[in-house]
C-alpha atoms as a PDB file:
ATOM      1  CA  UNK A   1     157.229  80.478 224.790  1.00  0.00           C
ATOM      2  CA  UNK A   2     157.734  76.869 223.536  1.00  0.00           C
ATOM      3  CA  UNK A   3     160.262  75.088 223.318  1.00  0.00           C
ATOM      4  CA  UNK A   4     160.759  75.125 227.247  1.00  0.00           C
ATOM      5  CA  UNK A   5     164.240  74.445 227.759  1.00  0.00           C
ATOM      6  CA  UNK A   6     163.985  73.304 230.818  1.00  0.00           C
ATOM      7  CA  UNK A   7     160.462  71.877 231.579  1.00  0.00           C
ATOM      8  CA  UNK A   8     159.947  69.781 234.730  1.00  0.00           C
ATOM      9  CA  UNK A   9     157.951  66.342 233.501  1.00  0.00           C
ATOM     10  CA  UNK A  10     157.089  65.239 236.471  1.00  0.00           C
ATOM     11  CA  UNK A  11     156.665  68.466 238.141  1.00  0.00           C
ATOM     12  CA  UNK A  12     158.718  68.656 240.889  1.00  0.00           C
ATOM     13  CA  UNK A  13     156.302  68.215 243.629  1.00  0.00           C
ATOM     14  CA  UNK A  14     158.257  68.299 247.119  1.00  0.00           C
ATOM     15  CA  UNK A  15     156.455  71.556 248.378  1.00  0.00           C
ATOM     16  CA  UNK A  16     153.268  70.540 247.488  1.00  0.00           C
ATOM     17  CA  UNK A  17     153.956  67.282 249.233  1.00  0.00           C
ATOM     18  CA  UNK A  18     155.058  69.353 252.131  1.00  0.00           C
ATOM     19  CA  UNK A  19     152.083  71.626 252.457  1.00  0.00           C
ATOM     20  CA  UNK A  20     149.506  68.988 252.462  1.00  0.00           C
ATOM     21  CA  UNK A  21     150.490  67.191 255.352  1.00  0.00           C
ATOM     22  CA  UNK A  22     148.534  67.635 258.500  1.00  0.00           C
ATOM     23  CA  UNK A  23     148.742  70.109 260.662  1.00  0.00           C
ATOM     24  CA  UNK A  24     150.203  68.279 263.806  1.00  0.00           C
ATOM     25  CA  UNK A  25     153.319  67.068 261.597  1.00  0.00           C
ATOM     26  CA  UNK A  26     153.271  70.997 260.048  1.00  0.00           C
ATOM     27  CA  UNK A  27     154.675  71.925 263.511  1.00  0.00           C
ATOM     28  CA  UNK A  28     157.921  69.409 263.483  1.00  0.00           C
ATOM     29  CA  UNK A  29     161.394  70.283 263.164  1.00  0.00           C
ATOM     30  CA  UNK A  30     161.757  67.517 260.719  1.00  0.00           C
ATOM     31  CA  UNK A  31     159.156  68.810 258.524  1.00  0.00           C
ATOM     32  CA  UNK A  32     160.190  72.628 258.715  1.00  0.00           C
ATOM     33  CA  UNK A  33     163.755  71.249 257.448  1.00  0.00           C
ATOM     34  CA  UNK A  34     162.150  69.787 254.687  1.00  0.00           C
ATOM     35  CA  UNK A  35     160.533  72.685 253.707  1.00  0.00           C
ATOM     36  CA  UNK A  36     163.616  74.515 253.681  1.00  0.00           C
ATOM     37  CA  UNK A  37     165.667  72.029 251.651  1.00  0.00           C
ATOM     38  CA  UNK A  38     162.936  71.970 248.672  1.00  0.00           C
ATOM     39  CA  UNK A  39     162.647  75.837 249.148  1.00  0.00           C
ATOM     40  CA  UNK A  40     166.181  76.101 248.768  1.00  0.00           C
ATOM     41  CA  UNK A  41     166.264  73.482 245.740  1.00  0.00           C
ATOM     42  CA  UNK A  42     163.649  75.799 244.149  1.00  0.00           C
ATOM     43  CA  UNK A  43     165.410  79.437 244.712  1.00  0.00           C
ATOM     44  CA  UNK A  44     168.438  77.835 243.133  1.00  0.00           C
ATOM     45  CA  UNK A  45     166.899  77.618 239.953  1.00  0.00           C
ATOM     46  CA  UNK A  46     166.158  81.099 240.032  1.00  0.00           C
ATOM     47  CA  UNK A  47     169.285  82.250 239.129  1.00  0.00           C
ATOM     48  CA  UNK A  48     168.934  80.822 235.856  1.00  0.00           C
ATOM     49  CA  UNK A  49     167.768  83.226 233.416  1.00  0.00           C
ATOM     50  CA  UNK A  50     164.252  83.620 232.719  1.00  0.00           C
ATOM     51  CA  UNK A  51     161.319  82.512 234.644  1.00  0.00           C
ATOM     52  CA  UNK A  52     160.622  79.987 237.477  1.00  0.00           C
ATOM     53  CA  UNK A  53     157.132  78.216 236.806  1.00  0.00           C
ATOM     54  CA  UNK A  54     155.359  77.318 240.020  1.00  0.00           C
ATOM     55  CA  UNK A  55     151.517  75.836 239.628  1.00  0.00           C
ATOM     56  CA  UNK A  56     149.130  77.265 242.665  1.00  0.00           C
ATOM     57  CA  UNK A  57     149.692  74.095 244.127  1.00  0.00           C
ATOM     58  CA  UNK A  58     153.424  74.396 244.758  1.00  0.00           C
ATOM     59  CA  UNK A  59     154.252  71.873 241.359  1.00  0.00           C
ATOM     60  CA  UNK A  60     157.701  73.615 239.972  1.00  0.00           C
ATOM     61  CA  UNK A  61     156.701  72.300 236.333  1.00  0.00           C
ATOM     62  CA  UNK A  62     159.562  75.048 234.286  1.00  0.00           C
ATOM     63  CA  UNK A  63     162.612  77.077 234.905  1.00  0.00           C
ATOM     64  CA  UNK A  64     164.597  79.445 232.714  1.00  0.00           C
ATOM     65  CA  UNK A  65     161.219  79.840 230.547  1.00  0.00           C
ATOM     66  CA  UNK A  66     161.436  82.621 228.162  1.00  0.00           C
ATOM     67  CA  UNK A  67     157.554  84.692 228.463  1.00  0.00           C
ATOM     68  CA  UNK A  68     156.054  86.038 225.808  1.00  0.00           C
ATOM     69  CA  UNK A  69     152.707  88.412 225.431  1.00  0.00           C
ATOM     70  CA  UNK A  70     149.599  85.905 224.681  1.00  0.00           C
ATOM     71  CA  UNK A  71     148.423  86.106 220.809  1.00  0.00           C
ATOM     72  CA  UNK A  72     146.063  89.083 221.231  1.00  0.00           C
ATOM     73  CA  UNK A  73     146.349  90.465 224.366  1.00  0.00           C
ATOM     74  CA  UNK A  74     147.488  94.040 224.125  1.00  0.00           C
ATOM     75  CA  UNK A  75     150.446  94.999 225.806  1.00  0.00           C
ATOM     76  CA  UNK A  76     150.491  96.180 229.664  1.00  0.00           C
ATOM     77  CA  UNK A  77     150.546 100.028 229.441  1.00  0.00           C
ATOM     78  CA  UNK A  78     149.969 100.697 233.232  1.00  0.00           C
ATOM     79  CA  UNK A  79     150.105  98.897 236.679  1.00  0.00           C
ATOM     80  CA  UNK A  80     149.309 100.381 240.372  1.00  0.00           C
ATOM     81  CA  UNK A  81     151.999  99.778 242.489  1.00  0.00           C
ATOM     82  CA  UNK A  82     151.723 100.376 246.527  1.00  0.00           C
ATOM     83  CA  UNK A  83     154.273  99.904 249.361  1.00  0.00           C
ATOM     84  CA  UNK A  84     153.168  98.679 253.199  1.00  0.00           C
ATOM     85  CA  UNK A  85     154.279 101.764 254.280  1.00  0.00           C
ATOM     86  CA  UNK A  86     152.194 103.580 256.333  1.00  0.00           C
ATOM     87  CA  UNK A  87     150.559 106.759 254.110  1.00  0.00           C
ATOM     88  CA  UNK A  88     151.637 105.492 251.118  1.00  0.00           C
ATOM     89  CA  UNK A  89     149.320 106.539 248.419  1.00  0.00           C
ATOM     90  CA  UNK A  90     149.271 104.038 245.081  1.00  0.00           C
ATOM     91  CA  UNK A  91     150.283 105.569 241.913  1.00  0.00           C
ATOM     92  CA  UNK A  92     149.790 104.429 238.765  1.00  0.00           C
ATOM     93  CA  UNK A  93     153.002 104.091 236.262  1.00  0.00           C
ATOM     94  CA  UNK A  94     154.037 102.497 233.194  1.00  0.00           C
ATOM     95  CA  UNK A  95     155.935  99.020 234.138  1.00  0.00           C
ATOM     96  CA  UNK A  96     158.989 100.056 232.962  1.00  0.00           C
ATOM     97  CA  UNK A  97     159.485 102.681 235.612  1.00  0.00           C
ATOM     98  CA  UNK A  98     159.671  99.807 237.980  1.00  0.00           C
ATOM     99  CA  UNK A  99     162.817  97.734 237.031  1.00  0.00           C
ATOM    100  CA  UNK A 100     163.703  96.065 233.853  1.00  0.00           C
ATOM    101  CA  UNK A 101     162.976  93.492 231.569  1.00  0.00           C
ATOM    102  CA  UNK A 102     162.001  91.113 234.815  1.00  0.00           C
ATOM    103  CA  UNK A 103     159.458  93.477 235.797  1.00  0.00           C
ATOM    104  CA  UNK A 104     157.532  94.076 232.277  1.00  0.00           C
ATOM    105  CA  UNK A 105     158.011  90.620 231.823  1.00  0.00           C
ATOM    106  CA  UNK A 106     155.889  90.055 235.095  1.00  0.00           C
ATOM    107  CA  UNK A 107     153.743  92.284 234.834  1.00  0.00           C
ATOM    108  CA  UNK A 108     152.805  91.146 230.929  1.00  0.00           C
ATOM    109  CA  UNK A 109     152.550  87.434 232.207  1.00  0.00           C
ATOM    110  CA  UNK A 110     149.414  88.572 235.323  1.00  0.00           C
ATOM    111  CA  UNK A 111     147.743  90.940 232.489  1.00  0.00           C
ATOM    112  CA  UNK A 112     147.514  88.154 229.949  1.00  0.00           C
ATOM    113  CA  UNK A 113     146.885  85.254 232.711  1.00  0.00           C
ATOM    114  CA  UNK A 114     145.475  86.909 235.349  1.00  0.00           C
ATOM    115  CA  UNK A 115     144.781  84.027 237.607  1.00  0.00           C
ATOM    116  CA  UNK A 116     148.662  84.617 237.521  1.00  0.00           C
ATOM    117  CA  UNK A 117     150.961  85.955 240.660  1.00  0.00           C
ATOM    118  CA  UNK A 118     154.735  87.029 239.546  1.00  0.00           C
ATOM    119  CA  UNK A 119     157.271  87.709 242.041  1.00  0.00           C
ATOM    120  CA  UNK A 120     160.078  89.614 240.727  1.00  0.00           C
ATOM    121  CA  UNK A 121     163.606  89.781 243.160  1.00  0.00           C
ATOM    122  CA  UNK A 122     166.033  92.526 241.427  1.00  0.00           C
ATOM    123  CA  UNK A 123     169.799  92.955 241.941  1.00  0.00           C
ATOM    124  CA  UNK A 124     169.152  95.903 243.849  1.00  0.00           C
ATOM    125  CA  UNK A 125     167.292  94.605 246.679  1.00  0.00           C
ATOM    126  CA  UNK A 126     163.032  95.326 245.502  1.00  0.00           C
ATOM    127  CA  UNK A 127     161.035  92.559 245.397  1.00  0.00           C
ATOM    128  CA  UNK A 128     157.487  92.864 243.805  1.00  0.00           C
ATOM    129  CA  UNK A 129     154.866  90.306 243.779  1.00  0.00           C
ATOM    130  CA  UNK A 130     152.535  91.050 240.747  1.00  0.00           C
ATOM    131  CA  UNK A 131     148.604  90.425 240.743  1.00  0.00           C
ATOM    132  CA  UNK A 132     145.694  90.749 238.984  1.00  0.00           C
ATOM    133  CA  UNK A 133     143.233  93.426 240.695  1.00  0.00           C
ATOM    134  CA  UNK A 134     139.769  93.114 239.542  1.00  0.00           C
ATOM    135  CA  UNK A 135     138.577  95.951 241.626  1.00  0.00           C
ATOM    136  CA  UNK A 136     140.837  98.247 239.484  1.00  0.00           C
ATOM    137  CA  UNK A 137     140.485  96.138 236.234  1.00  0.00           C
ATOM    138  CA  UNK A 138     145.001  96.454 236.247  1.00  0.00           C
ATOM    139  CA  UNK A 139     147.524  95.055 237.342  1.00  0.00           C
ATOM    140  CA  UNK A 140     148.985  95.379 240.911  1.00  0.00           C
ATOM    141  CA  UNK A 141     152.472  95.651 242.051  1.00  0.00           C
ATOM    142  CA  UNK A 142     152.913  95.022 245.229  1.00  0.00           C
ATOM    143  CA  UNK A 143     156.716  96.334 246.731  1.00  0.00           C
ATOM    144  CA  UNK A 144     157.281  94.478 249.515  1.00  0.00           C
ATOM    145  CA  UNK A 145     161.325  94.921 250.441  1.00  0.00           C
ATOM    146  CA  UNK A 146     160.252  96.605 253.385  1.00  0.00           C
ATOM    147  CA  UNK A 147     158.443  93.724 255.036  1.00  0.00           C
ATOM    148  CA  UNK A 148     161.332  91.290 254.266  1.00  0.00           C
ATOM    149  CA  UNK A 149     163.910  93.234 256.349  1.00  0.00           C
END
């Protein structure tokens, strides 16, 4: 939603920067700390409220941006959500069954732009990356707490 309180002009570019050296300088200490630092710089913003806006090429352009539903779109009525856990079986749910406002907001955002990923990190320790799945014409939440352990 406009105004962006805090828009980024110029993007903040230090990832992207990062991840198009070459390879041979990808595998330096010095280079692995930088990563870190503008990784760090980045997560700090996420504590502000609302979202953090990252382009696909790294670019933080926004953060504490308020998203709303696109003109149009209808509103996100179901998502599949799966676990890496071995034998888990997706199930389909409304997006409020898996967190809070950070989760519908997510999962709203990759229905209406669904060229979109959202990762969503709750208080209580789930993190969900959000996607677009064409083969299932929904979206996908990912929960992927387990692999971060």
């Amino acid at each position: 939603m406009r105004p962006i309180p805090y828009a980024i002009v110029p993007a903040f570019d230090e990832l992207k920067q990062q991840n198009d050296e070459p390879a041979e300088v990808k595998r330096t200490r010095v280079w692995q700390e930088s990563v870190y630092r503008a990784v760090e710089a980045v997560a700090g913003l996420t504590a502000v409220d609302g979202a953090t806006v990252i382009t696909n090429q790294y670019e933080l352009v926004a953060f504490g941006a308020k998203i709303a539903r696109r003109k149009g779109s209808p509103q996100v009525e179901q998502v599949t959500v799966t676990e890496p856990i071995e034998g888990d079986v997706a199930q389909i749910v409304h997006p409020t069954q898996l967190g809070g406002t950070r989760h519908l907001s997510a999962a709203q955002f990759v229905h209406d732009q669904r060229d979109a990923v959202a990762l969503v990190a709750s208080q209580d320790g789930r993190f969900t990356v959000f996607a677009w799945s064409p083969c299932e014409a929904m979206v996908h939440a990912h929960r992927v707490e387990t692999l971060l352990l």
